[in-house]
N, C-alpha and C. Protein backbone atom coordinates (compact mmCIF):
# COMPACT_ATOMS: atom_id res chain seq x y z
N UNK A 1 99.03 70.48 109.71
CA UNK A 1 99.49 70.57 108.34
C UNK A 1 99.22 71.95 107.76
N UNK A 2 97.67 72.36 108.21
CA UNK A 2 97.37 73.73 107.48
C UNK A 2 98.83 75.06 108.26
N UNK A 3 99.08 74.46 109.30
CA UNK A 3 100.08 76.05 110.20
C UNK A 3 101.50 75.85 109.22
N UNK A 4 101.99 74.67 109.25
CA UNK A 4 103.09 74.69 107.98
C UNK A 4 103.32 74.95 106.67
N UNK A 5 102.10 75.16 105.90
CA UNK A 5 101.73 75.79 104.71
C UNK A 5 101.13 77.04 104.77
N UNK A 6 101.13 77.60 105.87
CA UNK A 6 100.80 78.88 106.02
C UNK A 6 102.31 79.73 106.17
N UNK A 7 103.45 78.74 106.77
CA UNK A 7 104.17 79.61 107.57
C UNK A 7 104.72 79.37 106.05
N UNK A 8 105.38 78.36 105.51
CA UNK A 8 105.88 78.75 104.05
C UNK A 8 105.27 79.50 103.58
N UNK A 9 104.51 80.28 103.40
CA UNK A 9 103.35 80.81 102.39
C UNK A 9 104.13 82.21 102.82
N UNK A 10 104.35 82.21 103.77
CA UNK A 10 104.63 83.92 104.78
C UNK A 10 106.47 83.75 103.93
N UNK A 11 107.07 82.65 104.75
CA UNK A 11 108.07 83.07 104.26
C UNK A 11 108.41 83.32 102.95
N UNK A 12 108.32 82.42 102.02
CA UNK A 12 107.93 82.62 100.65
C UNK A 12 107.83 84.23 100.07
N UNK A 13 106.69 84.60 100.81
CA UNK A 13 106.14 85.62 100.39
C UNK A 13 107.39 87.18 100.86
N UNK A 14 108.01 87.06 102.44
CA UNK A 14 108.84 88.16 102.39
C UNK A 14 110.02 87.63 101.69
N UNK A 15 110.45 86.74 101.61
CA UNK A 15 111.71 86.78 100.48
C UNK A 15 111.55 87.13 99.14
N UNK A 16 110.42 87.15 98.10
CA UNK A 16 109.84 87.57 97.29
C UNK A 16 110.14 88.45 97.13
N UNK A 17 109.73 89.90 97.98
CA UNK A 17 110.42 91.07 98.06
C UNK A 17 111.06 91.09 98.57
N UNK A 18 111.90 90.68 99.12
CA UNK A 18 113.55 91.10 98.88
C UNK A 18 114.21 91.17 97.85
N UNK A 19 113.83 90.17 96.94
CA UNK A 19 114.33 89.20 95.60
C UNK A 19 114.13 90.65 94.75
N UNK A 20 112.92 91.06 94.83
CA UNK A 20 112.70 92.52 93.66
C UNK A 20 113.38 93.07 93.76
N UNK A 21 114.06 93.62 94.87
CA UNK A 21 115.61 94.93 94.83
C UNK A 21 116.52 94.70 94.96
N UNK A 22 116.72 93.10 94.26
CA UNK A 22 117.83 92.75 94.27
C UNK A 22 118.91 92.67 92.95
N UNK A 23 118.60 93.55 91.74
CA UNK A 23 119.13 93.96 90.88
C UNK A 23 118.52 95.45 90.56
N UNK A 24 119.98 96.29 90.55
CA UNK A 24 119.51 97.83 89.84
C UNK A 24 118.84 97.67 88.51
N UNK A 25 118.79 99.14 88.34
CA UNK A 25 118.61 99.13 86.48
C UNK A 25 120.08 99.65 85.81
N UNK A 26 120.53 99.08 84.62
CA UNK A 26 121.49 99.78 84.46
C UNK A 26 121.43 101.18 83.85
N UNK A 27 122.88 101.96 83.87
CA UNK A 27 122.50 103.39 83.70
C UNK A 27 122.54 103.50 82.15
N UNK A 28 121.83 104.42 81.89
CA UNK A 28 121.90 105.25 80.86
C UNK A 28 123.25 105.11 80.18
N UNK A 29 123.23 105.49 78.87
CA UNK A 29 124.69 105.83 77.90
C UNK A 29 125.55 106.98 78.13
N UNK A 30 125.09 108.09 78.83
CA UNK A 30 125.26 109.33 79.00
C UNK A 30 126.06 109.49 80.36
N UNK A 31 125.29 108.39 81.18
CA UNK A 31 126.26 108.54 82.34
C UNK A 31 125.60 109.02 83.59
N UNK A 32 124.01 109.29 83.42
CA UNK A 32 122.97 110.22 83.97
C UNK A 32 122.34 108.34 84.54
N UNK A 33 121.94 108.79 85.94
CA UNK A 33 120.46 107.35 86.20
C UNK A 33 119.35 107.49 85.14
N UNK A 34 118.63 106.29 85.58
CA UNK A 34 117.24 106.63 84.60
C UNK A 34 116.60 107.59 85.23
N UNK A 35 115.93 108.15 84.52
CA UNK A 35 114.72 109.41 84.55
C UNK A 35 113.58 109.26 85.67
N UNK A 36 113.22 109.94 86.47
CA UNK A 36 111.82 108.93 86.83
C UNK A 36 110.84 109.19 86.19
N UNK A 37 109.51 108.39 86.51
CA UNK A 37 108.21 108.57 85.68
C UNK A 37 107.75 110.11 86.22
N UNK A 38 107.25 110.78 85.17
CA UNK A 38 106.56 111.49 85.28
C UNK A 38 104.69 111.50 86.11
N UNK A 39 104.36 110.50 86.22
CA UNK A 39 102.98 110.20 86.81
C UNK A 39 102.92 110.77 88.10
N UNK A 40 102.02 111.45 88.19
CA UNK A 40 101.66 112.03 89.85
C UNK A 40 100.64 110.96 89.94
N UNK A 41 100.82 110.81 91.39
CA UNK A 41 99.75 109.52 92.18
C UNK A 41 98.60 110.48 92.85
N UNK A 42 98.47 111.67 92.61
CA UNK A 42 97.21 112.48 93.63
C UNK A 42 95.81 112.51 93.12
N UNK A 43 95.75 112.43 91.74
CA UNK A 43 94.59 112.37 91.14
C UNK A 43 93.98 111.42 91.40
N UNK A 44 94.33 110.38 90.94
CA UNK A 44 94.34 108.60 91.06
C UNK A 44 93.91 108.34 92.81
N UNK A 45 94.62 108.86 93.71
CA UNK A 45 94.80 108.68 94.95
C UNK A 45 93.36 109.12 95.39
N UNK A 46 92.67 110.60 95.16
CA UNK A 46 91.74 110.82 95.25
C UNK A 46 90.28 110.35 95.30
N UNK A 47 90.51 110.00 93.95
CA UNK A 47 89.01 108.81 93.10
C UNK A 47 89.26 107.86 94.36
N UNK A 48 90.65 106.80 94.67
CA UNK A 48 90.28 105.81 95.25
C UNK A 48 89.91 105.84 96.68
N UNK A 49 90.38 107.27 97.56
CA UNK A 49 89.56 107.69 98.79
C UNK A 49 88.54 107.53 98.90
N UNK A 50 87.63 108.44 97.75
CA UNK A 50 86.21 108.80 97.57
C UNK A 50 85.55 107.45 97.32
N UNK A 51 86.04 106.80 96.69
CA UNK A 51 85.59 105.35 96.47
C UNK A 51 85.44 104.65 97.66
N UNK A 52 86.60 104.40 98.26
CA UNK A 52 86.45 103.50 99.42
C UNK A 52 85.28 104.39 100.44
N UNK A 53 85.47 105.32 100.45
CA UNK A 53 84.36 106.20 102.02
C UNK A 53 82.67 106.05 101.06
N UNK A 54 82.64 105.91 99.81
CA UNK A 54 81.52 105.86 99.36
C UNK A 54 80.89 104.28 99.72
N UNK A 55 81.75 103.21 99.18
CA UNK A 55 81.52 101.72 99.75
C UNK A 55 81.16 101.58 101.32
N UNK A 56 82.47 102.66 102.27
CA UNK A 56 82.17 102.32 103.44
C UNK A 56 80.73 102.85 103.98
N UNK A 57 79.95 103.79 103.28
CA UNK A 57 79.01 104.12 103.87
C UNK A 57 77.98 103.51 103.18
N UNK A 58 77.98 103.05 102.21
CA UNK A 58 77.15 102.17 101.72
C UNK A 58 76.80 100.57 102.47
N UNK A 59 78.27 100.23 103.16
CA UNK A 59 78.05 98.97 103.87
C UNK A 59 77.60 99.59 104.87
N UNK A 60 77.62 100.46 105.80
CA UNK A 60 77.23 100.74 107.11
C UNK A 60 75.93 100.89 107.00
N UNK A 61 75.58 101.96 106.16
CA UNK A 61 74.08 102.02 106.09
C UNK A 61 73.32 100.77 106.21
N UNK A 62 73.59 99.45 105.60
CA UNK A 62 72.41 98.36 105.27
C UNK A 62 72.29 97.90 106.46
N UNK A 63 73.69 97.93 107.46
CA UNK A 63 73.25 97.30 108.75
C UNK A 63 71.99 97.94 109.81
């Protein structure tokens, strides 16, 4: 019973995303796509490196 509620769980889950790109955005008034975001991901990206290698050496050490 548990392998059949797992395998729905999977399928479920990749049709899900599919389902997300399955409508555009519509365009603009102008005739132009939308804009993209301005946000750079490198800053952000950074902290969460340093983060994870700080945890990972924190778990290694106790062993």
């Amino acid at each position: 019973m548990m392998q059949h509620k797992t395998k729905i769980f999977l399928i479920l889950f990749f049709f899900a995303g599919v389902l997300c790109f399955a409508q555009e955005t519509p365009p603009t008034p102008d005739g132009r796509g939308p804009t993209p975001p301005g946000t750079p991901i490198d800053g952000g990206l950074v902290v969460l490196l340093v983060a994870g290698a700080c945890y990972g050496i924190k778990k290694s050490s106790k062993r």
